[in-house]
C-alpha atoms as a PDB file:
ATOM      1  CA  UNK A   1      80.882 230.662 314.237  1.00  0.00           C
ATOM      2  CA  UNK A   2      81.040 233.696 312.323  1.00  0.00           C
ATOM      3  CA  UNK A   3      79.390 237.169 313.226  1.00  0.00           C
ATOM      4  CA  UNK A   4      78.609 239.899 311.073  1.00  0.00           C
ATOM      5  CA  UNK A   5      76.374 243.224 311.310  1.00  0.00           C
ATOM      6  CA  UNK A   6      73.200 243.498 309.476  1.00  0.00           C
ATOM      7  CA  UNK A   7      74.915 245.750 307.010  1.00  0.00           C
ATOM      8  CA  UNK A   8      77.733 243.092 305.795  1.00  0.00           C
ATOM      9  CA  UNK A   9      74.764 240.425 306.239  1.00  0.00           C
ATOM     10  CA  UNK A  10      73.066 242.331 303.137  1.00  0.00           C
ATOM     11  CA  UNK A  11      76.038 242.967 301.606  1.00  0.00           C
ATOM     12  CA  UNK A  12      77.578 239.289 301.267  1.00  0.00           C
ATOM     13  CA  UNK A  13      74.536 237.372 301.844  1.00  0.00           C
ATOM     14  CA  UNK A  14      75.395 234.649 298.840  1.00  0.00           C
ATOM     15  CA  UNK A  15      78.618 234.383 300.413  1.00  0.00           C
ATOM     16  CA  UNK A  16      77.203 233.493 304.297  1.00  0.00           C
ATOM     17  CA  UNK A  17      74.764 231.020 302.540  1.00  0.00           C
ATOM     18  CA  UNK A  18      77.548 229.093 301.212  1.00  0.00           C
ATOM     19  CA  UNK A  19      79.394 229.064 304.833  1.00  0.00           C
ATOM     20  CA  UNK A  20      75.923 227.812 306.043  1.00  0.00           C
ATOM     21  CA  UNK A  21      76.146 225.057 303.558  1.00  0.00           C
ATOM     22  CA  UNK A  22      79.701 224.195 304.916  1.00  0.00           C
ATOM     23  CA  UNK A  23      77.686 223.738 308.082  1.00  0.00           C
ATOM     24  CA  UNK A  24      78.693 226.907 309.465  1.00  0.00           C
ATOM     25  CA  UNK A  25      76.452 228.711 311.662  1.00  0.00           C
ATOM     26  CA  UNK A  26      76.522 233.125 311.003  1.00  0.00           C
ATOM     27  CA  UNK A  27      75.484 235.017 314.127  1.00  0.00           C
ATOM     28  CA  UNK A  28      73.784 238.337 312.626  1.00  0.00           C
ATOM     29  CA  UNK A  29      74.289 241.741 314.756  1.00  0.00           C
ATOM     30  CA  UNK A  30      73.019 244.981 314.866  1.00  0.00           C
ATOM     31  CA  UNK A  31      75.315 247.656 317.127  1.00  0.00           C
ATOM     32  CA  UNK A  32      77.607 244.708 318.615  1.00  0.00           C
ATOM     33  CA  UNK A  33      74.446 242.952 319.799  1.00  0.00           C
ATOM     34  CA  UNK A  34      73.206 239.668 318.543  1.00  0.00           C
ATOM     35  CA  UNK A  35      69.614 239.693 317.074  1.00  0.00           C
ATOM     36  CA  UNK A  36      69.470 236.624 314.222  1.00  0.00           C
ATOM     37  CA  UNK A  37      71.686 233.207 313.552  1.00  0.00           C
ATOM     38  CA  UNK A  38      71.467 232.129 310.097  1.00  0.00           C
ATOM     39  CA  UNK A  39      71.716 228.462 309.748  1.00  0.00           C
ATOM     40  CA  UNK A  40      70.777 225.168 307.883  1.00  0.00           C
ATOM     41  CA  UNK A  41      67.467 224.671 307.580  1.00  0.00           C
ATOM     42  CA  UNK A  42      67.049 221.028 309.300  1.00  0.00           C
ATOM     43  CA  UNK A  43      64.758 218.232 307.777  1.00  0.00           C
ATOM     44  CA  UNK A  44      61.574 217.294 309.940  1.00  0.00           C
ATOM     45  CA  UNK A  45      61.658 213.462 310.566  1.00  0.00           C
ATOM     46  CA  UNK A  46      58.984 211.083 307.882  1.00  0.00           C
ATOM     47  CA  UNK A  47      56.103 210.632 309.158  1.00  0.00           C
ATOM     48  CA  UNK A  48      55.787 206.789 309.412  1.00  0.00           C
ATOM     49  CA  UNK A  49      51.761 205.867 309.901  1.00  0.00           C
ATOM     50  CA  UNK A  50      51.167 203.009 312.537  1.00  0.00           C
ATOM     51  CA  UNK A  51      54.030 204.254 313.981  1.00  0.00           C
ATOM     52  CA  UNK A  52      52.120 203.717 317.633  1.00  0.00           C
ATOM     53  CA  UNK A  53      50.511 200.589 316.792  1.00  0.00           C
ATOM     54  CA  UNK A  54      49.860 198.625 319.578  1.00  0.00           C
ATOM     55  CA  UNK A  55      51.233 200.944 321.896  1.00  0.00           C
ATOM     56  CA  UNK A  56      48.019 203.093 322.246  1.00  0.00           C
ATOM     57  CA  UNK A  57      44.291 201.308 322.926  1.00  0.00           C
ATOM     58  CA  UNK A  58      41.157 203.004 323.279  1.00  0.00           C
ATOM     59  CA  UNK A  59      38.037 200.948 324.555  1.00  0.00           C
ATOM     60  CA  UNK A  60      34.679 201.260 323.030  1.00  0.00           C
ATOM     61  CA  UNK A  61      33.487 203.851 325.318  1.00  0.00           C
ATOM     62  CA  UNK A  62      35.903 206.119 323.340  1.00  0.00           C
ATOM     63  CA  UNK A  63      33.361 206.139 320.775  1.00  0.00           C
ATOM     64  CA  UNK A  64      29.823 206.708 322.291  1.00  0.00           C
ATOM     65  CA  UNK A  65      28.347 210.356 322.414  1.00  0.00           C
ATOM     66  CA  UNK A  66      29.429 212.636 324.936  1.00  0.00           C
ATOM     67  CA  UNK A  67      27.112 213.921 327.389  1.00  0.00           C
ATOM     68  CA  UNK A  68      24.755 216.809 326.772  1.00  0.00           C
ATOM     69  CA  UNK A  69      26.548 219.169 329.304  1.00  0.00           C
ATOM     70  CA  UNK A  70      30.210 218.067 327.881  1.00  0.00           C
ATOM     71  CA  UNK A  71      28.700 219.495 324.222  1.00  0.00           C
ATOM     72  CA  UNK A  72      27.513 222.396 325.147  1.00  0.00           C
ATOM     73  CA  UNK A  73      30.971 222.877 327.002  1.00  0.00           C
ATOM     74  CA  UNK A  74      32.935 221.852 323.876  1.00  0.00           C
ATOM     75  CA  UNK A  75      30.549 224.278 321.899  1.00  0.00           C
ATOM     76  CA  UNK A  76      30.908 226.677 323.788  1.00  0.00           C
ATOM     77  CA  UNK A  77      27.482 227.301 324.838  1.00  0.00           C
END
């Protein structure tokens, strides 16, 4: 892990991206104390739909209306 102060950071930012790209992480400080890491930025996972399929069941009272007093709570009256 590299560190550098905010000053070289500016100064040889192309540089630090390509040691991120090497998979490097560059710890960022300002008077000797660590404030940023600059790293990869990490893919989120696909989405896959039905991904829960069969592992989640809601019964039909699921759908019918919720009582008046839960509405007005929801609605903030």
């Amino acid at each position: 892990m590299t560190s550098v102060s905010v000053h070289e950071a500016k100064t040889h930012l192309s540089r630090l991206i390509e040691k991120v790209l090497g998979g490097e992480e560059v710890v960022i400080t300002r008077n000797r104390e660590a404030v940023a890491v600059l790293g990869p930025v990490r893919a989120k996972p696909a989405r896959r739909p039905g991904r829960l399929k069969g592992l989640v069941h809601l019964d039909e009272s699921f759908f019918e209306p919720l009582p008046e007093a839960e509405l007005k709570a929801w609605e903030g009256d």
